[in-house]
Protein backbone atom coordinates (compact mmCIF):
# COMPACT_ATOMS: atom_id res chain seq x y z
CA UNK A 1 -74.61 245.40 63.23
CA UNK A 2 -75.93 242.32 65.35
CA UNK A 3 -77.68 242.84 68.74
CA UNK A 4 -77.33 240.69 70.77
CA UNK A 5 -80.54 240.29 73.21
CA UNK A 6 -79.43 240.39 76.57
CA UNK A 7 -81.06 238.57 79.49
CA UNK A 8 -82.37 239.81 82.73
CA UNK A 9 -79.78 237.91 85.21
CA UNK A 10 -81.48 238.66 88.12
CA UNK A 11 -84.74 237.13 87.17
CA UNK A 12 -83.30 234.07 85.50
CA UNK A 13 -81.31 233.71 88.98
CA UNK A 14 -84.32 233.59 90.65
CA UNK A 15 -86.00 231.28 88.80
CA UNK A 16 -83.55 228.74 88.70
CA UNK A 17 -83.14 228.94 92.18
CA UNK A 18 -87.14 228.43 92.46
CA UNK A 19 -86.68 225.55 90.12
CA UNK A 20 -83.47 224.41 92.29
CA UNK A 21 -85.23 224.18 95.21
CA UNK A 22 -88.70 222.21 94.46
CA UNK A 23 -86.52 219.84 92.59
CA UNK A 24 -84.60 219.56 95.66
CA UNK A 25 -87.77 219.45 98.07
CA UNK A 26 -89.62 216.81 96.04
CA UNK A 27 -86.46 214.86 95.80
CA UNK A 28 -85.90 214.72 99.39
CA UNK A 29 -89.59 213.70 99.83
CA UNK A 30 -90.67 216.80 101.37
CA UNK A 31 -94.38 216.90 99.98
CA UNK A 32 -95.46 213.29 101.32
CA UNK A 33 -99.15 212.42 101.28
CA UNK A 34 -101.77 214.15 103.05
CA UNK A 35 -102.09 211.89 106.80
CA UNK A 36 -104.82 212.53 108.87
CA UNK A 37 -102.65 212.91 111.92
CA UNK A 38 -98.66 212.82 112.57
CA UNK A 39 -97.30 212.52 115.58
CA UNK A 40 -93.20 212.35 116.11
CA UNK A 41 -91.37 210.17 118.81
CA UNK A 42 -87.67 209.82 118.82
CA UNK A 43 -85.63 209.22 116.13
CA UNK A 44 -82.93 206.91 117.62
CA UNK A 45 -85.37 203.61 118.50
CA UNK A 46 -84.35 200.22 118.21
CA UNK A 47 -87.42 198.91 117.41
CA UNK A 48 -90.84 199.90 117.66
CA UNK A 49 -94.55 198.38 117.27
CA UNK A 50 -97.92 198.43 117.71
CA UNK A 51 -100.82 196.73 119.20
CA UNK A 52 -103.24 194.79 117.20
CA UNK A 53 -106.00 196.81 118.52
CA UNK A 54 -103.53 200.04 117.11
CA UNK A 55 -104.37 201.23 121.10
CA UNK A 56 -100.49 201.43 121.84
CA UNK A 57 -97.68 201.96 120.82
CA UNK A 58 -93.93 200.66 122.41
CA UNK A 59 -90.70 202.26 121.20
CA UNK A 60 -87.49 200.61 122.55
CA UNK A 61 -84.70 203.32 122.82
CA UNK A 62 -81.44 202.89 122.01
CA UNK A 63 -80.69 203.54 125.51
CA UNK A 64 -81.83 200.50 126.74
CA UNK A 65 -84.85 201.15 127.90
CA UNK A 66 -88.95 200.95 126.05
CA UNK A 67 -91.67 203.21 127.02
CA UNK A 68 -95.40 202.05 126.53
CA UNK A 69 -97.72 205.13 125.18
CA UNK A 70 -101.14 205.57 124.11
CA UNK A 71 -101.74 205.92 120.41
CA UNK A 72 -104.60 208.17 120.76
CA UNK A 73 -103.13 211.05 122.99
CA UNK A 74 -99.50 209.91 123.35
CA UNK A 75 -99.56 209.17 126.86
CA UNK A 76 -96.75 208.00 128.59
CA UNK A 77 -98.54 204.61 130.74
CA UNK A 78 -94.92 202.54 131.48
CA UNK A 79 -91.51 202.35 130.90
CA UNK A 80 -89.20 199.39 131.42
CA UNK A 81 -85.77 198.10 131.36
CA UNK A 82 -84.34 194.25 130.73
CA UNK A 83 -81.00 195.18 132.55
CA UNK A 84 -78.02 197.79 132.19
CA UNK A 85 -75.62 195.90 130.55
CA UNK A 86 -73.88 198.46 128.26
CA UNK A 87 -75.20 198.08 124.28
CA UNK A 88 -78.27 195.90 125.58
CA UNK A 89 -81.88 196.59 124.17
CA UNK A 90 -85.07 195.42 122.75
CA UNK A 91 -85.27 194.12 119.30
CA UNK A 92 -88.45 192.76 118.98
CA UNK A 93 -91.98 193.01 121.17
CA UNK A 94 -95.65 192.13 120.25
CA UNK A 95 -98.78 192.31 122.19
CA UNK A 96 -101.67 190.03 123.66
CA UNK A 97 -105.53 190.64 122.91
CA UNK A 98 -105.43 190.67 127.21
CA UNK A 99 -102.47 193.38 128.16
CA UNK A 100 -99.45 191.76 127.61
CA UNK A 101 -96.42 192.95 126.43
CA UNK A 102 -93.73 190.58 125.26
CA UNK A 103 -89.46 192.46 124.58
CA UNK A 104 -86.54 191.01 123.28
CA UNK A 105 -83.69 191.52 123.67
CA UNK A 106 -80.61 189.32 121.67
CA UNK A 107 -80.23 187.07 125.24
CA UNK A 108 -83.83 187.10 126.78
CA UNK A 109 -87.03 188.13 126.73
CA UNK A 110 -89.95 189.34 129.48
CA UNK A 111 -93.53 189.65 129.56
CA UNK A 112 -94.73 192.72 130.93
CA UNK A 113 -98.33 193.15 132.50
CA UNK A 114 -100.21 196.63 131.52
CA UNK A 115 -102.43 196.27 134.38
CA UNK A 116 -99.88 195.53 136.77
CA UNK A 117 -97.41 198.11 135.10
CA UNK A 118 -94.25 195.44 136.10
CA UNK A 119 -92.46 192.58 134.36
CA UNK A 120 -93.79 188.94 135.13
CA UNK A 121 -91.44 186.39 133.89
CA UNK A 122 -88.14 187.10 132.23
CA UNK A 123 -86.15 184.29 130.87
CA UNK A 124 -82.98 183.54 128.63
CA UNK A 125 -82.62 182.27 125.32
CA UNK A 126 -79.87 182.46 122.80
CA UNK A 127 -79.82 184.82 119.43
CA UNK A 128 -83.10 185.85 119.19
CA UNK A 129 -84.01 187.36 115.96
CA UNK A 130 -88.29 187.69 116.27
CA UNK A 131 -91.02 187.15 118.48
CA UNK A 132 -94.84 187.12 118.21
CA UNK A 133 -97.27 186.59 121.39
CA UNK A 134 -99.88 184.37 121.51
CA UNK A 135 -103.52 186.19 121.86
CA UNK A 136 -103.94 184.81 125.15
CA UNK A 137 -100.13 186.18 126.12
CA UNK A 138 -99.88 182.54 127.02
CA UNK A 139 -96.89 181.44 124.57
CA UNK A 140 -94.25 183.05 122.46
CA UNK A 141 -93.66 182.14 119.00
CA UNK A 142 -89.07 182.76 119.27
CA UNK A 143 -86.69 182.97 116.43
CA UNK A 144 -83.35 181.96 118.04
CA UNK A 145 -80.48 179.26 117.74
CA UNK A 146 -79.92 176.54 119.94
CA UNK A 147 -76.25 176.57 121.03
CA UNK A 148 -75.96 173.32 122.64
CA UNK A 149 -74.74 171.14 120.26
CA UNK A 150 -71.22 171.35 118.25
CA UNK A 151 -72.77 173.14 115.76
CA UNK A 152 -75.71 175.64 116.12
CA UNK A 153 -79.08 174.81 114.86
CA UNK A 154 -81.52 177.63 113.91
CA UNK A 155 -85.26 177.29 114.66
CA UNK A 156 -88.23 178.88 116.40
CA UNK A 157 -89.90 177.74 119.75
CA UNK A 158 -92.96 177.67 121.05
CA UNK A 159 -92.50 178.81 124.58
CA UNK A 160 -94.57 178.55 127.47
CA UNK A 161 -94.19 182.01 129.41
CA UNK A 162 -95.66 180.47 132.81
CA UNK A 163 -93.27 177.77 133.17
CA UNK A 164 -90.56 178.35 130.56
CA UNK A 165 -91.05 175.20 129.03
CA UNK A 166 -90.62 174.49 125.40
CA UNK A 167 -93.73 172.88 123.84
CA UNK A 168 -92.63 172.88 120.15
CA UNK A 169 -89.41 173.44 118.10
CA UNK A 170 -89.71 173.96 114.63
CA UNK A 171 -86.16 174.24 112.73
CA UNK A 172 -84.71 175.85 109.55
CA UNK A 173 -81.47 175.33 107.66
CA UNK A 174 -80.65 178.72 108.51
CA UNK A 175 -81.27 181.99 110.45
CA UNK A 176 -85.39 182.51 110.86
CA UNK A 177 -85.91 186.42 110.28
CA UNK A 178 -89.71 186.35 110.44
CA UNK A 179 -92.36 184.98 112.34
CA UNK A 180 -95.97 184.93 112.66
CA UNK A 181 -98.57 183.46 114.84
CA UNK A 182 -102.52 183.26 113.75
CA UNK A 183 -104.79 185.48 116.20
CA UNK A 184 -107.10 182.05 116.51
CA UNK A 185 -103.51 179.84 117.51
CA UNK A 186 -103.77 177.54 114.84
CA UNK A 187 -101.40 178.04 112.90
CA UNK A 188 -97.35 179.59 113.14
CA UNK A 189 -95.37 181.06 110.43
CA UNK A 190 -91.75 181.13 109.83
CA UNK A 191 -89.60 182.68 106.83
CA UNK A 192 -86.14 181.69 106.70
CA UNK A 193 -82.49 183.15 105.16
CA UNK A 194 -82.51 179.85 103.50
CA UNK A 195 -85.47 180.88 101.16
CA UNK A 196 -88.40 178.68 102.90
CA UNK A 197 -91.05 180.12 104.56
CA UNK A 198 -92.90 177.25 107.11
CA UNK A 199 -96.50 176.90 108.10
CA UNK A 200 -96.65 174.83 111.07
CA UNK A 201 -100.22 173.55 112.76
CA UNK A 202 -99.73 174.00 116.68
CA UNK A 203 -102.18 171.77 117.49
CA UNK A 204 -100.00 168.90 115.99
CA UNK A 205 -96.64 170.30 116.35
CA UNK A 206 -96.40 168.73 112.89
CA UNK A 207 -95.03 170.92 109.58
CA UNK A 208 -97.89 171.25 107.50
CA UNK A 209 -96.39 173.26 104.29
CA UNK A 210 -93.34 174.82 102.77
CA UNK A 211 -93.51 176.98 100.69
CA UNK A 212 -90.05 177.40 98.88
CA UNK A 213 -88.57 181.28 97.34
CA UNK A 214 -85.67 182.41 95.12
CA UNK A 215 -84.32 184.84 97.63
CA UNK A 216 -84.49 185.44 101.70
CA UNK A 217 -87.22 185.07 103.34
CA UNK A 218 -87.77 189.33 104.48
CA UNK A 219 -91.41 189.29 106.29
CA UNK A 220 -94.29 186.67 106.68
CA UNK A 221 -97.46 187.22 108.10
CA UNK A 222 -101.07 185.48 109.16
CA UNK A 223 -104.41 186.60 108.72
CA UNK A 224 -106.45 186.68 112.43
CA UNK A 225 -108.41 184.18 111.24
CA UNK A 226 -105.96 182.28 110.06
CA UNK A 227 -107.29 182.00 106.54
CA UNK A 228 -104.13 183.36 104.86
CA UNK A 229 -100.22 183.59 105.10
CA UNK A 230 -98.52 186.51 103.47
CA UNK A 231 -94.72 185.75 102.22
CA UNK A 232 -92.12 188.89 100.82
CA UNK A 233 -88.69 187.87 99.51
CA UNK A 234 -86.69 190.43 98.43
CA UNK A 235 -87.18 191.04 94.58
CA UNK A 236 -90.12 188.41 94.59
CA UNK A 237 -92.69 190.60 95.26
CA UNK A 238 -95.61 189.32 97.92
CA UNK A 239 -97.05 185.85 97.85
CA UNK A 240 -100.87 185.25 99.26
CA UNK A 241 -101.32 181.68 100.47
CA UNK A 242 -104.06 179.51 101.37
CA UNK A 243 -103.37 177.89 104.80
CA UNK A 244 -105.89 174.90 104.05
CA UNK A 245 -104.98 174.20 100.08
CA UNK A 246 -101.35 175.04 100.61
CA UNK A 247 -101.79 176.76 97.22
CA UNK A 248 -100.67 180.30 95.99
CA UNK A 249 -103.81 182.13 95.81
CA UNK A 250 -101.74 185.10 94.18
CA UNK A 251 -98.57 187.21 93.70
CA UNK A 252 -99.34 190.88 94.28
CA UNK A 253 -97.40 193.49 92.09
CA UNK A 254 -93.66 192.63 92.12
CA UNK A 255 -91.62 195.68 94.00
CA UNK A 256 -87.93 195.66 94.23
CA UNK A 257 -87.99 197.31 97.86
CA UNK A 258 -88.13 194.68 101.08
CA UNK A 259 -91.26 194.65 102.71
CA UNK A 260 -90.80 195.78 106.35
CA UNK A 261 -93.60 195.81 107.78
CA UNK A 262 -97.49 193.58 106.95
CA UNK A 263 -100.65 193.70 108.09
CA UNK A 264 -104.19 191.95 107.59
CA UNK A 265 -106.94 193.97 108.06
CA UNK A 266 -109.48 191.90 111.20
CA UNK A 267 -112.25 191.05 107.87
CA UNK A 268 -108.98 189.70 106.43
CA UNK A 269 -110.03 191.03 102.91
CA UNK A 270 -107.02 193.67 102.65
CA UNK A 271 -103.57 193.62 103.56
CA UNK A 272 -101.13 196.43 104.43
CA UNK A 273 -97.32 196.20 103.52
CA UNK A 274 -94.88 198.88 104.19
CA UNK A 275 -91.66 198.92 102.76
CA UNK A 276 -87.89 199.98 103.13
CA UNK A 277 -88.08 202.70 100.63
CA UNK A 278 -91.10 204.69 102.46
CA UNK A 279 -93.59 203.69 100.70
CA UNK A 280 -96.99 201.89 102.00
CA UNK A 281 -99.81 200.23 100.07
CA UNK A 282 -102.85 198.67 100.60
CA UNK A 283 -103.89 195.72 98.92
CA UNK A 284 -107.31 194.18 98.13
CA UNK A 285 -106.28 190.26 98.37
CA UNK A 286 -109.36 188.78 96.37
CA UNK A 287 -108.62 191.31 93.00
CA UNK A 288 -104.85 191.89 93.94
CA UNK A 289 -105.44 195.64 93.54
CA UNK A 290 -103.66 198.67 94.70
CA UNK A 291 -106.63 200.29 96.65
CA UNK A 292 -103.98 203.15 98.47
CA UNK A 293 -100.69 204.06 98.11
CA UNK A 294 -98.90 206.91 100.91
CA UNK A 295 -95.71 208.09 101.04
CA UNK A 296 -94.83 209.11 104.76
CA UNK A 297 -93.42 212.09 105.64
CA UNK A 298 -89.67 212.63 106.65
CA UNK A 299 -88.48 214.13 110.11
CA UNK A 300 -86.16 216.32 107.96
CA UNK A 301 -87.01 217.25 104.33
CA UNK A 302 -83.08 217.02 103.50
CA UNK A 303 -82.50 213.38 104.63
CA UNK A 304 -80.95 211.58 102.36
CA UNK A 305 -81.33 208.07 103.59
CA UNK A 306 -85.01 206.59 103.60
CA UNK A 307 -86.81 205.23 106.30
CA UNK A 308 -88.22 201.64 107.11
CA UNK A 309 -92.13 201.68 107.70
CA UNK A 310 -91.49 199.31 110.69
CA UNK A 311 -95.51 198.73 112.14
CA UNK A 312 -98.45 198.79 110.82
CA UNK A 313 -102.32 198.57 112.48
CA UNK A 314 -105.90 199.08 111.40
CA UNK A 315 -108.04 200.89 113.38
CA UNK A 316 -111.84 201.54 112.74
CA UNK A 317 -111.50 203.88 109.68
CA UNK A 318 -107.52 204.56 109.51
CA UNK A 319 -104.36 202.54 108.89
CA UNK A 320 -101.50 203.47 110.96
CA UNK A 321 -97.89 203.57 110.03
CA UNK A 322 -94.65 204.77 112.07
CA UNK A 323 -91.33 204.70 110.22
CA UNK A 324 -87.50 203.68 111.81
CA UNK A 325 -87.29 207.53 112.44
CA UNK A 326 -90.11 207.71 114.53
CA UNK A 327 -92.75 209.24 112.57
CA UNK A 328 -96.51 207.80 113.32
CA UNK A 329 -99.31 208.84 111.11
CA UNK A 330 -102.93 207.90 110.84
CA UNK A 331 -104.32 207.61 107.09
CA UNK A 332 -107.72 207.58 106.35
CA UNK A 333 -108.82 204.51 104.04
CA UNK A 334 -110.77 204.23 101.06
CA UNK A 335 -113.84 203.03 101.01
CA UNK A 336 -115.17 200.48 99.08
C-alpha cells in the first residue's frame, strides 16, 4: 500500500498568506527608508516647492488657491489666491533670499511679500510653463510663448517685477520646460522639448553655450555659485557642466526614470535629484558617486501609481524631499 503524506492545510494557508502579503507590502513600497521626520499635506496639489533656505514650504491646491507654511512646525503664515476663474491655479512658484514669493499660473503670475503677507505686482503673460526668482526677488526668469506674431514663438524672459518690463528674451525652437537662474545672477538656464538646454550670461543678454541632447530636455539646474549647470533628458541620464569651459565635466549613472526634481547643495560639491519613480539620490559631483539613495514613503501602502519627488532643499544636516502626493520628509545625510 502507498501513503500518501498529507499536508497540514491550515498552516500552509497561513503561510502563503504571510508570504502573500509582504510580497504585496514590499511591492507597493510599503517599507520605504527610514526619514528622520514625515510630515503629510494634501494629496491633491498642483504644484508644490520649497525655499532655498528649506524654511518654507508653498503647496498650490487644486482649488485654486496656495498656502505658505513653515517647514519646521507646519505653520500656516499665508494663503493666497490669483483669481476665481473656474480650473485656474498655480503651476509654478520659487522664492527670493529676501521674502518673496513668485506663482504662476498658465496666464499670469504675482509676487507675494512674506512680510507684508499681500500680493505686490501681478501681471499677464501667455503659456507659462516655469519660473525661477531672482535672489534679490527683483526679476523672473519665465518660460512662456509669445503670441503676437502669426505663428507662436517659444522662449523665456527676463522680467522686471517692478515695472513689468522685459529686459531679455532668450528663444527656443520649441516649448522651454525647465529653467534655472544662478543664486549670484550670472548666469540663466533653459532646457527645451527640442533637445537643447541654453546657458545664457545676463549680464550680456548674449547666449553663451548650448549644449545639445538626444531626447527632451526634463529638468536643468544651477549651482548658487554658479559654477555648474545640471542637465536630465529622459533616458540620458544627468549631465554636469562647467559654466566657464562649456565642457561636460561628467555624466552621472544613466537612470531610465525623468528627473523631477534637482538640487545643489550651497558648497556646490553634491547634488540632489529626485525622480518620477520615487526614488532620490545624492550625488558627489567631483567622483560621480552615489553617496545616498531613499525611497519615500507612500500616503497609502496599496497605491499603485508612483509619485513624483517634486522639491528638494538642503538644510544644515538633512535633505528634504516632498512627493506629488504630498508627503515631506527630512533625511539625515551622510557624512563625509
Amino acid at each position: 500500500m502507498v501513503k500518501i503524506k498529507t499536508c497540514n492545510m491550515s498552516s500552509f494557508s497561513k503561510t502563503s498568506a504571510f508570504i502573500v502579503i509582504v510580497c504585496f507590502l514590499l511591492l507597493s513600497g510599503c517599507f520605504p527608508d527610514k526619514a528622520s521626520k514625515t510630515r503629510e499635506h494634501t494629496e491633491n496639489a498642483i504644484s508644490i516647492s520649497l525655499s532655498q533656505d528649506a524654511q518654507y514650504l508653498l503647496i498650490a491646491h487644486s482649488q485654486g488657491y496656495v498656502e505658505l507654511r513653515t517647514t519646521d512646525t507646519d505653520q500656516l503664515i499665508a494663503k493666497w489666491q490669483h483669481d476665481e476663474t473656474p480650473g485656474s491655479g498655480v503651476i509654478a512658484s520659487d522664492f527670493s533670499a529676501n521674502g518673496l514669493v513668485v506663482t504662476a499660473e498658465q496666464g499670469n503670475l504675482a509676487l507675494y511679500s512674506i512680510k507684508d503677507k499681500k500680493i505686490l505686482y501681478f501681471w499677464s503673460l501667455d503659456d507659462i510653463r516655469d519660473i525661477k526668482l531672482s535672489s534679490d526677488g527683483e526679476f523672473a526668469l519665465v518660460s512662456s510663448r509669445d503670441k503676437s506674431g502669426q505663428y507662436p514663438l517659444y522662449r523665456i524672459v527676463y522680467f522686471h517685477l517692478r515695472t513689468g518690463g522685459i529686459k531679455y528674451a532668450f528663444y527656443h525652437d520649441d516649448i522651454v520646460s525647465s529653467v534655472a537662474l544662478s543664486e549670484d545672477g550670472r548666469y540663466a538656464l533653459s532646457g527645451s522639448d527640442d533637445t537643447k538646454a541654453r546657458l545664457w550670461d545676463l549680464q550680456t543678454g548674449e547666449l553663451k553655450y548650448t549644449w545639445p541632447h538626444v531626447s527632451k530636455i526634463s529638468k536643468v539646474q544651477l549651482s548658487a555659485d554658479g559654477r555648474y549647470a545640471m542637465t536630465s533628458a529622459a533616458g540620458e541620464g544627468i549631465y554636469i557642466w562647467d559654466t566657464e569651459s562649456g565642457k561636460k565635466i561628467r555624466r552621472l549613472n544613466k537612470i531610465r526614470a525623468t528627473v523631477a526634481a534637482a538640487m545643489f547643495s550651497e558648497d556646490s560639491k553634491t547634488i540632489a535629484t529626485g525622480y518620477s519613480r520615487e526614488e532620490l539620490i545624492l550625488w558627489d559631483i567631483k567622483t560621480g558617486a552615489k553617496l545616498m539613495s531613499r525611497k519615500p514613503a507612500r500616503r497609502y501602502f496599496w497605491q499603485s501609481s508612483l509619485a513624483n519627488i517634486t522639491t528638494l532643499a538642503f538644510s544644515d544636516d538633512y535633505l528634504i524631499s516632498v512627493t506629488s502626493r504630498g508627503i515631506m520628509q527630512f533625511w539625515k545625510l551622510p557624512t563625509h
